[in-house]
N, C-alpha and C. Protein backbone atom coordinates (compact mmCIF):
# COMPACT_ATOMS: atom_id res chain seq x y z
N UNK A 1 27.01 -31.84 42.53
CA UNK A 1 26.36 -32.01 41.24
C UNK A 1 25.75 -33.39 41.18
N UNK A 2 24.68 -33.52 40.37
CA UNK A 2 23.84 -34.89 40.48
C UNK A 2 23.60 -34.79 39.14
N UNK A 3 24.09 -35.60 38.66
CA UNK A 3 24.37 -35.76 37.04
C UNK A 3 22.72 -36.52 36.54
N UNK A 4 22.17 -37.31 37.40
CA UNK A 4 20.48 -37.68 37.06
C UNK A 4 19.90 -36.63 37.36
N UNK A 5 19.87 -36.08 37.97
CA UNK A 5 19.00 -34.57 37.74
C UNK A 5 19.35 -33.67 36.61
N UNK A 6 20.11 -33.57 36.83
CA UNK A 6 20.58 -32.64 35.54
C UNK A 6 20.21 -33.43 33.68
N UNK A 7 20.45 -33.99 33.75
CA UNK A 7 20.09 -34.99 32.59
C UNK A 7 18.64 -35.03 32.45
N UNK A 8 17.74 -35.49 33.62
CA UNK A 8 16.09 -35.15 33.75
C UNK A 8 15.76 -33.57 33.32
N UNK A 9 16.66 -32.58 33.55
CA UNK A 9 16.33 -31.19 33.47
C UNK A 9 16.51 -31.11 31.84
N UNK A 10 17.13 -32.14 31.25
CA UNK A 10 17.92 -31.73 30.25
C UNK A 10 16.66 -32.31 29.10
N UNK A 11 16.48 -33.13 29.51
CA UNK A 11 15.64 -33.77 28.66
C UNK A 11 14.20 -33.62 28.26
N UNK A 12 13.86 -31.92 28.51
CA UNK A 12 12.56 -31.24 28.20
C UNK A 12 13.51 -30.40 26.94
N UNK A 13 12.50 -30.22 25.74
CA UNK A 13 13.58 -29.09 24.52
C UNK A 13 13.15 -27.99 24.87
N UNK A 14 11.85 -27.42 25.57
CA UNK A 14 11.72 -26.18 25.76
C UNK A 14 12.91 -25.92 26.90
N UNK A 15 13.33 -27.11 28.07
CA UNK A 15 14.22 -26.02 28.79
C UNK A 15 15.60 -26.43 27.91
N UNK A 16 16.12 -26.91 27.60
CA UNK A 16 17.00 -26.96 26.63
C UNK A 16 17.46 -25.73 26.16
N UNK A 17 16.07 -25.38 25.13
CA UNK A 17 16.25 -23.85 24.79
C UNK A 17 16.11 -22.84 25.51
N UNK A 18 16.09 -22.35 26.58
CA UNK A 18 15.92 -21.98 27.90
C UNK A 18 17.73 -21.73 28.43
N UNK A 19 17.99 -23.13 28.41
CA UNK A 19 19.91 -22.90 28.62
C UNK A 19 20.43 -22.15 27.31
N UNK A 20 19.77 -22.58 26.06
CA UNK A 20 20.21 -21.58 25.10
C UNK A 20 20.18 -20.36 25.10
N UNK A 21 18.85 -19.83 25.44
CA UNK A 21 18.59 -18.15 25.79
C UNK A 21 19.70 -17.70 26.34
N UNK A 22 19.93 -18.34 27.38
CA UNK A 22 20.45 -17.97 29.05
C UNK A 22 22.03 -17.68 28.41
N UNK A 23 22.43 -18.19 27.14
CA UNK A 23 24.10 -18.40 27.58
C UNK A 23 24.38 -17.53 26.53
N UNK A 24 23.65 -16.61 26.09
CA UNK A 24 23.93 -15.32 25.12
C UNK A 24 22.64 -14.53 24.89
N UNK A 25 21.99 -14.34 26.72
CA UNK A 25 20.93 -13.50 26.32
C UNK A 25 20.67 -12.26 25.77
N UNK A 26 21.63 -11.36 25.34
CA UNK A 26 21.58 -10.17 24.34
C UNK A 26 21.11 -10.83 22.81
N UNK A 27 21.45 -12.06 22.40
CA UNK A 27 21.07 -12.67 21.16
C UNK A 27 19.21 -12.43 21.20
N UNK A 28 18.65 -13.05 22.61
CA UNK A 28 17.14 -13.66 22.71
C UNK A 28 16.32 -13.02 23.27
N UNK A 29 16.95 -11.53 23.81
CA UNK A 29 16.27 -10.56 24.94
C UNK A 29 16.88 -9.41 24.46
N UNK A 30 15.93 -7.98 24.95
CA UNK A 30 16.25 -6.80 24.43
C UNK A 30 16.82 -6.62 26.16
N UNK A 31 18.14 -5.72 26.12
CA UNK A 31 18.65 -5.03 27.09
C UNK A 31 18.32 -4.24 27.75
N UNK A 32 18.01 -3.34 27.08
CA UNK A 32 17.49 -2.05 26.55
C UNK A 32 16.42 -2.09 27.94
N UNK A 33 15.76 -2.41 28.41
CA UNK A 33 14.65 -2.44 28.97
C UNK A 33 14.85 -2.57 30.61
N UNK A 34 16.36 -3.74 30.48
CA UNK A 34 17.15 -3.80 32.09
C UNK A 34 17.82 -2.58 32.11
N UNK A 35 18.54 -2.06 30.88
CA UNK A 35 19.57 -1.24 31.10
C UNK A 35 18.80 0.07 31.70
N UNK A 36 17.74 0.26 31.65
CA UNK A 36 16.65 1.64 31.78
C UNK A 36 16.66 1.48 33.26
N UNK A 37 16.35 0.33 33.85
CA UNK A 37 16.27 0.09 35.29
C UNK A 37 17.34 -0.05 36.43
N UNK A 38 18.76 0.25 35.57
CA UNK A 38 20.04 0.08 36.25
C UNK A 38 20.21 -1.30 35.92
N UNK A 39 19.71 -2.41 35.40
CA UNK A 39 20.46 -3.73 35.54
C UNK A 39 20.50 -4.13 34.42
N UNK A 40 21.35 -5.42 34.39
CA UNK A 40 21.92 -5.68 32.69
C UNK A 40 21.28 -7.45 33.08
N UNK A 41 22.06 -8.07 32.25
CA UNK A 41 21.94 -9.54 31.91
C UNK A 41 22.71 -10.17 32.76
N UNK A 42 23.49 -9.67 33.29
CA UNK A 42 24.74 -10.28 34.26
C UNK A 42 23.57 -10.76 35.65
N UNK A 43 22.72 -10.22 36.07
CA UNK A 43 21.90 -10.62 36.62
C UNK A 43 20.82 -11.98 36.66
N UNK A 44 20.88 -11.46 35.61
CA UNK A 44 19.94 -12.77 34.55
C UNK A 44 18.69 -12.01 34.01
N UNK A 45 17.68 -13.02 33.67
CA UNK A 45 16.69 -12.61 32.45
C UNK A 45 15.29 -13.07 33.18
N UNK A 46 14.42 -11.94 33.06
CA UNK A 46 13.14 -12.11 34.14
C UNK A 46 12.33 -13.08 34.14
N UNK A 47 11.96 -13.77 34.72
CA UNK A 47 10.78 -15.24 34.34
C UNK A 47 9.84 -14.32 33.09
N UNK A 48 9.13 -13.54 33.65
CA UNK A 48 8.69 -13.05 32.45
C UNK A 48 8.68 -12.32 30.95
N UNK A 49 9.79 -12.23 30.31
CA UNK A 49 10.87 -12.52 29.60
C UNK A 49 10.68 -13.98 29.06
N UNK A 50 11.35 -14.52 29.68
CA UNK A 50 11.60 -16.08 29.07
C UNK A 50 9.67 -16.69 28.98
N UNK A 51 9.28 -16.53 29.76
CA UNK A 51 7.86 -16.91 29.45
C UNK A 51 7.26 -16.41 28.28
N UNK A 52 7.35 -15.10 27.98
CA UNK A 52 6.60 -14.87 26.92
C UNK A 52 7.76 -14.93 25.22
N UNK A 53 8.95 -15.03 25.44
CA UNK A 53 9.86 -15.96 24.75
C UNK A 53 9.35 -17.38 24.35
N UNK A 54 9.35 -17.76 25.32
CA UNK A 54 8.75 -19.66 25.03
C UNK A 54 6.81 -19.52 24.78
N UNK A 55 6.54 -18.98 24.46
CA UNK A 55 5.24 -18.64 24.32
C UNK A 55 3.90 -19.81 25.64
N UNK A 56 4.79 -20.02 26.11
CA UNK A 56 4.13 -21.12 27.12
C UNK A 56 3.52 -20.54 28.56
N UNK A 57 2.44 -21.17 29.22
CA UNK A 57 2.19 -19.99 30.76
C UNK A 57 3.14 -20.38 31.72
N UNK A 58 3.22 -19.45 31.92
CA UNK A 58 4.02 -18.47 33.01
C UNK A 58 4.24 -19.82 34.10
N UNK A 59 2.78 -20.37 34.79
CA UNK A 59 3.32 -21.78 35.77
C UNK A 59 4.10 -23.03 34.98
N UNK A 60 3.95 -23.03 34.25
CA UNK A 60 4.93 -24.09 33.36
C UNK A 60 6.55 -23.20 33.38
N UNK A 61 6.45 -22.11 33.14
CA UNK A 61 7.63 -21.99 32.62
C UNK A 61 8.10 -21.80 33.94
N UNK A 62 7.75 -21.18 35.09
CA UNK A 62 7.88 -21.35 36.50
C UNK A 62 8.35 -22.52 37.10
N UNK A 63 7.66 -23.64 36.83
CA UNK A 63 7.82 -25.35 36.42
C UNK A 63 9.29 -25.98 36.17
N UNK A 64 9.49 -25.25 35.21
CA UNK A 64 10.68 -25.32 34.33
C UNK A 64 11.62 -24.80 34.69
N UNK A 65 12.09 -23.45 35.34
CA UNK A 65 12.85 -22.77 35.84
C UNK A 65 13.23 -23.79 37.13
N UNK A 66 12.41 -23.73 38.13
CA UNK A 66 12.52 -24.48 38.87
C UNK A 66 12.69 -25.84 39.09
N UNK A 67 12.99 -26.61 38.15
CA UNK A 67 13.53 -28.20 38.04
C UNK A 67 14.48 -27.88 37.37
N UNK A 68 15.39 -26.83 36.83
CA UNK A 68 16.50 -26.72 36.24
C UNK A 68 17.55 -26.07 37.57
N UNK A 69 16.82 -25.16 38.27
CA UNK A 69 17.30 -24.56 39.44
C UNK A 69 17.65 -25.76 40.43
N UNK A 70 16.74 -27.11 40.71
CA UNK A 70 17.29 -27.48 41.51
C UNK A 70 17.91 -28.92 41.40
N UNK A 71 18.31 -29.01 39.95
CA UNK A 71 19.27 -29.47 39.31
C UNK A 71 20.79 -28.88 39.44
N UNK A 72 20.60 -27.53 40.05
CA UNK A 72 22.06 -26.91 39.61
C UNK A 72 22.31 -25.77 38.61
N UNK A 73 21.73 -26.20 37.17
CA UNK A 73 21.86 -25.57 36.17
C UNK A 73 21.81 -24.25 36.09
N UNK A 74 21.13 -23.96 37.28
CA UNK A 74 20.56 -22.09 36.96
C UNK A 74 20.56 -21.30 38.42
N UNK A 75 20.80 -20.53 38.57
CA UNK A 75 20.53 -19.55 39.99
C UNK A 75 19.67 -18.41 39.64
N UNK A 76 18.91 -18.03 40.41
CA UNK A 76 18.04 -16.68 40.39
C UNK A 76 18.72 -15.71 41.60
N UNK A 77 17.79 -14.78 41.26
CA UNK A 77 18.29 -13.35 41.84
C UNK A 77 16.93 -12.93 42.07
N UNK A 78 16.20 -12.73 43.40
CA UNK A 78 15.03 -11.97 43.04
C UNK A 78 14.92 -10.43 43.51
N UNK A 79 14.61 -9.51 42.63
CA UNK A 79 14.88 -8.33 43.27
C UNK A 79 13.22 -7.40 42.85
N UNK A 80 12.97 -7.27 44.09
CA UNK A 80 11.64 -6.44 43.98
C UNK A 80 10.47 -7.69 44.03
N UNK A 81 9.70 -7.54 42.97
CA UNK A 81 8.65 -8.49 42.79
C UNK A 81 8.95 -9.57 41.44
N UNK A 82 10.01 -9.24 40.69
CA UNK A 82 10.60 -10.40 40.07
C UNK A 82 11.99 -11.00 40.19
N UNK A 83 11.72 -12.40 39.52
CA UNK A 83 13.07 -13.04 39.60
C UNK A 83 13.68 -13.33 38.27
N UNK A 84 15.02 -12.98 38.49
CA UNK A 84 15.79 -13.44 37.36
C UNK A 84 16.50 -14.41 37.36
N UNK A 85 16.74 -14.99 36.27
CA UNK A 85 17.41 -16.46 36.05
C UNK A 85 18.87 -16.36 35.30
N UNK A 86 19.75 -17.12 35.66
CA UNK A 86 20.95 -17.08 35.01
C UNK A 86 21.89 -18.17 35.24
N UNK A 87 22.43 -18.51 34.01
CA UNK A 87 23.39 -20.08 33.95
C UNK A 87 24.23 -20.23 35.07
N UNK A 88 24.35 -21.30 35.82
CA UNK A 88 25.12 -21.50 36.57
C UNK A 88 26.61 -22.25 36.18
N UNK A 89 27.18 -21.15 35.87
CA UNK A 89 28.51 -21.72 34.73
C UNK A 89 29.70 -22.79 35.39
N UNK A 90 29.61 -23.06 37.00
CA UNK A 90 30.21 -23.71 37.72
C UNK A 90 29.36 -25.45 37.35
N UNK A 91 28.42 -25.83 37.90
CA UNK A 91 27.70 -26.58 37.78
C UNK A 91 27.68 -27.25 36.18
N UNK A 92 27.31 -26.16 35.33
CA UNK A 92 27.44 -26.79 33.52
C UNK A 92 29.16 -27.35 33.34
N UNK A 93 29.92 -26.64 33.93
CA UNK A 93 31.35 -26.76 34.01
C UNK A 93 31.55 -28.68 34.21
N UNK A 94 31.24 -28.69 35.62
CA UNK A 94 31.21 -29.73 36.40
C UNK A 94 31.05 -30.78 35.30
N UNK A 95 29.27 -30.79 35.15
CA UNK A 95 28.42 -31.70 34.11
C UNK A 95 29.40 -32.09 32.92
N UNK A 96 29.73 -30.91 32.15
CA UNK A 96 30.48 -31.73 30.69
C UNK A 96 31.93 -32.29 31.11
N UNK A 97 32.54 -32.15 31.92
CA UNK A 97 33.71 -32.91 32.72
C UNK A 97 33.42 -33.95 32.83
N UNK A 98 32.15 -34.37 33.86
CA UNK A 98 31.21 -35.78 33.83
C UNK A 98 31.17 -36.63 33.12
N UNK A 99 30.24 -35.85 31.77
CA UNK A 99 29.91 -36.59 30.69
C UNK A 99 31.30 -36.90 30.34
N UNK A 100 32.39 -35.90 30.07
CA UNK A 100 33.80 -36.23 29.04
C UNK A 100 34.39 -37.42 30.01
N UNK A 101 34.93 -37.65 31.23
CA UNK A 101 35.35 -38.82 31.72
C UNK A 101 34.21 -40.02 31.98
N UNK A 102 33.01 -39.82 31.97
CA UNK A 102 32.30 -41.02 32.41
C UNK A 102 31.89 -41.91 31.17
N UNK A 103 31.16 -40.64 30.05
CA UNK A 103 31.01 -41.35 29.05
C UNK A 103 31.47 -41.98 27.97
């Protein structure tokens, strides 16, 4: 874990809200739509999904996924021609341990 990366990832509010989606996506995403295809949320939530969520394009939010991914924060899954995103609950684990003894 690299606690300056993660903190740099942290410090955009669109991905911010992005870790929000991610950590109760039945709240921010319809199911309904994975569940038709055999897959749920446990997988994670499609870039495109969260893109048209954050109303922002698709290479930004691509952007974004990817400086949170290689922070730690997030793992994908790509299956077919998309990828899904999902909290990396080991890594966030780590981080607030960090913050609670360092800071």
């Amino acid at each position: 874990m690299e606690p300056l990366l993660i903190y740099k990832a942290l410090s955009n509010e669109t991905r911010c809200q992005i870790m929000q989606w991610l950590k109760n996506p039945a709240e921010f995403f319809d199911e309904e739509l994975y569940l038709r295809q055999g897959l749920n949320f446990r997988i994670g939530v499609c870039v495109g999904d969260i893109q048209v969520k954050s109303g922002l394009a698709q290479s930004v939010i691509s952007s974004y996924l990817a400086t949170m991914q290689q922070a730690g924060l997030l793992e994908s899954e790509r299956i077919g021609k998309w990828t899904y995103y999902r909290r990396n609950e080991k890594t966030i684990q780590q981080f607030a341990e960090y913050v609670q003894s360092k800071l």
